[in-house]
N, C-alpha and C. Protein backbone atom coordinates (compact mmCIF):
# COMPACT_ATOMS: atom_id res chain seq x y z
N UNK A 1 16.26 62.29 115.36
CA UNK A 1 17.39 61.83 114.58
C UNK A 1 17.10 62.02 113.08
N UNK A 2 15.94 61.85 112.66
CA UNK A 2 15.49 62.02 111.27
C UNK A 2 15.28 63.39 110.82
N UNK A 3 15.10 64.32 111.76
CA UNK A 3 15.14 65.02 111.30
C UNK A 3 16.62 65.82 111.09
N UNK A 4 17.54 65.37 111.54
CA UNK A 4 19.00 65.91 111.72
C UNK A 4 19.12 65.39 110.31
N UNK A 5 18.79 64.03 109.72
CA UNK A 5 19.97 63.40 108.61
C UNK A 5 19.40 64.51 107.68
N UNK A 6 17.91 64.81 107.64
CA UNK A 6 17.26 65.86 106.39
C UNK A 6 17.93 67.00 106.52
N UNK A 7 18.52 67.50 107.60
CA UNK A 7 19.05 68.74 107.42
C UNK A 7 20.24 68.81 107.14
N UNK A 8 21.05 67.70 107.29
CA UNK A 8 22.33 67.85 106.91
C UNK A 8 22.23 66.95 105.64
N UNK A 9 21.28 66.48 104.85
CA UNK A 9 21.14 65.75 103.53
C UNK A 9 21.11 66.80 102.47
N UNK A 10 21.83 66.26 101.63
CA UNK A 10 22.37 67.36 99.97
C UNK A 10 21.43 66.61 99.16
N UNK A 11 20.84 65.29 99.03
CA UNK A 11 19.79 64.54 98.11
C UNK A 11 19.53 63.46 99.06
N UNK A 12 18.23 63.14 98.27
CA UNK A 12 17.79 61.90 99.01
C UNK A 12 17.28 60.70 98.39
N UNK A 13 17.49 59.39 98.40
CA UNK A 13 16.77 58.58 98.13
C UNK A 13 15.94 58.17 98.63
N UNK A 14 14.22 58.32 98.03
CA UNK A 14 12.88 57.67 98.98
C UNK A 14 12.82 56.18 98.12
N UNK A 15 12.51 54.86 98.81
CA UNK A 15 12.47 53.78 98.07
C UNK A 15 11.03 53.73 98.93
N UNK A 16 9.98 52.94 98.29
CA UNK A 16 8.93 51.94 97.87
C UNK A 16 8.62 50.92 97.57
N UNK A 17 8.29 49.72 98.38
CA UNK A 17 7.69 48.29 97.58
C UNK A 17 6.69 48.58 96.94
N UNK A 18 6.69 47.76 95.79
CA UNK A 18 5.74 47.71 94.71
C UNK A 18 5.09 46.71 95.15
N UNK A 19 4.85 46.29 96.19
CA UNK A 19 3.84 45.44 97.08
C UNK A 19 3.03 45.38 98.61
N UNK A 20 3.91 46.56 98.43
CA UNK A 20 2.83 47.37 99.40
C UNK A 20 2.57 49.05 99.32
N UNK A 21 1.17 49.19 98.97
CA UNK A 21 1.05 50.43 99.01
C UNK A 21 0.93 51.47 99.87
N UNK A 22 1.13 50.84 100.63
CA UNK A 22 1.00 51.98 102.04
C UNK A 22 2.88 52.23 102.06
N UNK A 23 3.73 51.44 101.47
CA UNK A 23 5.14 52.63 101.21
C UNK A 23 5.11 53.29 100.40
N UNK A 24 4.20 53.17 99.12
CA UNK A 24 4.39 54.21 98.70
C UNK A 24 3.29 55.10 99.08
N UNK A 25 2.25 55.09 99.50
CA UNK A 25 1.81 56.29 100.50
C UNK A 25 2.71 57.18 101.58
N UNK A 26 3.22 56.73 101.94
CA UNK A 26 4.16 56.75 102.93
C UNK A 26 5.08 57.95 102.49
N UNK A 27 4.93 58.21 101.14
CA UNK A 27 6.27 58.64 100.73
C UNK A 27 5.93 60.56 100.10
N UNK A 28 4.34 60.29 99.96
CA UNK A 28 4.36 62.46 99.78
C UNK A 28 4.82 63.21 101.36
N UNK A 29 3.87 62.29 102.26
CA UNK A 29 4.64 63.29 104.00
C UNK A 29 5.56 63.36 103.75
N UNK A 30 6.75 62.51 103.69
CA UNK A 30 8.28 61.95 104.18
C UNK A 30 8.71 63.39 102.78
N UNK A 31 8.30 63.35 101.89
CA UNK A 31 9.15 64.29 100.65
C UNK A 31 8.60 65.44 101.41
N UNK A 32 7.19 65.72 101.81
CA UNK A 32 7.36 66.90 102.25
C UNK A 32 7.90 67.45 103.52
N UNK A 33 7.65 66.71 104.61
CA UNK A 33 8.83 66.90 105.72
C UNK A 33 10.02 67.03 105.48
N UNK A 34 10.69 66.53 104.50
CA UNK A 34 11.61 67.09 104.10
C UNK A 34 12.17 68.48 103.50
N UNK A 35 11.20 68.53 102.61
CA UNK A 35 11.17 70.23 102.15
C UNK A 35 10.77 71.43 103.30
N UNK A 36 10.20 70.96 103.71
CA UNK A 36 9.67 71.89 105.55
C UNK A 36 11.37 71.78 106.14
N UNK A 37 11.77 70.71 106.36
CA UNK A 37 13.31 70.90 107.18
C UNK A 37 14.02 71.58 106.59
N UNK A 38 14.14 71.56 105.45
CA UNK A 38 15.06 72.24 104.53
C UNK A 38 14.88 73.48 104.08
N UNK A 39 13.31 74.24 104.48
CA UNK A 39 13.35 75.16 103.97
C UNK A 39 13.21 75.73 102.79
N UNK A 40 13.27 74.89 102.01
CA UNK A 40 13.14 74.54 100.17
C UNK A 40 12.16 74.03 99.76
N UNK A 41 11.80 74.79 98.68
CA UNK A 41 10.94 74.33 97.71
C UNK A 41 10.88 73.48 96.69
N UNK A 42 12.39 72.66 96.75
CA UNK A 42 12.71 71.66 96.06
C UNK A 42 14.48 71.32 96.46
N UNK A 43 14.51 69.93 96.54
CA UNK A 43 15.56 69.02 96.64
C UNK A 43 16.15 68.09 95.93
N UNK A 44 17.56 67.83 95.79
CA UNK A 44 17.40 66.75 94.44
C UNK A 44 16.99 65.16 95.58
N UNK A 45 16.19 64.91 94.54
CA UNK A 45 14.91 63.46 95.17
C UNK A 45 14.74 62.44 94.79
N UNK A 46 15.16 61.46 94.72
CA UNK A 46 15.27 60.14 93.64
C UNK A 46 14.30 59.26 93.84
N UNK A 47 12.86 58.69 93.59
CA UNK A 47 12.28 57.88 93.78
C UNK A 47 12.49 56.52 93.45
N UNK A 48 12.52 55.15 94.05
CA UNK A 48 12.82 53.95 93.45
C UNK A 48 12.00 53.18 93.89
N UNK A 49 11.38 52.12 93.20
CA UNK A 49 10.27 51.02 93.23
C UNK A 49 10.93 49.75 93.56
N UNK A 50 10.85 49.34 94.50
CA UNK A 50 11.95 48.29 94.85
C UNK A 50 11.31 47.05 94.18
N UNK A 51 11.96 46.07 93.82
CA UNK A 51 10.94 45.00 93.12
C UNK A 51 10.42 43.89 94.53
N UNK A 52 9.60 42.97 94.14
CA UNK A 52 9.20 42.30 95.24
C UNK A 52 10.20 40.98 95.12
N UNK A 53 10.54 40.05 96.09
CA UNK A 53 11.02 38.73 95.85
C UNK A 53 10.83 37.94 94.68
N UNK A 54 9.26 37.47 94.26
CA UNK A 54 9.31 37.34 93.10
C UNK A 54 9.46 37.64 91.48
N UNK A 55 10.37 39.19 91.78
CA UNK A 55 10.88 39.80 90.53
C UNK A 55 12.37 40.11 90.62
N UNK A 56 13.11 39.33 91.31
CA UNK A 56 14.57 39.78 91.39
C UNK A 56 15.15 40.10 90.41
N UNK A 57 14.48 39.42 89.38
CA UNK A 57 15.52 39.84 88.12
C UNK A 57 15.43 41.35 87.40
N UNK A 58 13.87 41.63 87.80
CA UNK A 58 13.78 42.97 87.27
C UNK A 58 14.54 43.45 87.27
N UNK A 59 14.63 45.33 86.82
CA UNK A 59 15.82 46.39 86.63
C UNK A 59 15.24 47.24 87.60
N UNK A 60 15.96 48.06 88.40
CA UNK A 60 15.30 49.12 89.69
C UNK A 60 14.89 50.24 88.53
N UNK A 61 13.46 50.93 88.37
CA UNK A 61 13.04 52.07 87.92
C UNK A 61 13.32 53.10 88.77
N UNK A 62 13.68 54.11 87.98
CA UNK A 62 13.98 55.14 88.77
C UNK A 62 13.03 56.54 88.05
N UNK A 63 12.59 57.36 89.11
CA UNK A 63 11.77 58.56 88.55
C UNK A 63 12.43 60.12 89.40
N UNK A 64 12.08 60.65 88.44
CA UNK A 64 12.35 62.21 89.47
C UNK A 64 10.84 62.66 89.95
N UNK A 65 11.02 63.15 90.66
CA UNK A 65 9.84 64.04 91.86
C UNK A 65 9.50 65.07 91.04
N UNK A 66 8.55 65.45 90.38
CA UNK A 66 8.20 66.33 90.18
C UNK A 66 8.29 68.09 90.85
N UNK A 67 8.94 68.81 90.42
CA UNK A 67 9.47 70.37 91.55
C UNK A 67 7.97 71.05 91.70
């Protein structure tokens, strides 16, 4: 099934807790399985750091993926 949404996906959002690092480990396979489905050497890719419970108020950071 996951691999169907990547192939029919035009961009993607990968999110991350900033309290656990194994999501954001989690997250070079997942970008590159993606580029393998797609065939591409680059996708538009939005990374986001989700805040933890005790930072609700924070602002969501957002980064681009390096091509």
């Amino acid at each position: 099934m996951q691999d169907q949404w990547f192939r029919s996906g035009q961009g993607f959002v990968l999110v991350y807790s900033m309290v656990n690092r194994k999501s954001f480990r989690d997250i070079k396979p997942l970008y590159e399985k993606i580029l393998r489905i797609k065939f591409a050497k680059s996708v538009p890719i939005v990374l986001v750091r989700w805040p933890s419970l005790r930072q609700s108020n924070s602002t969501l950071p957002i980064a681009w993926l390096p091509r």
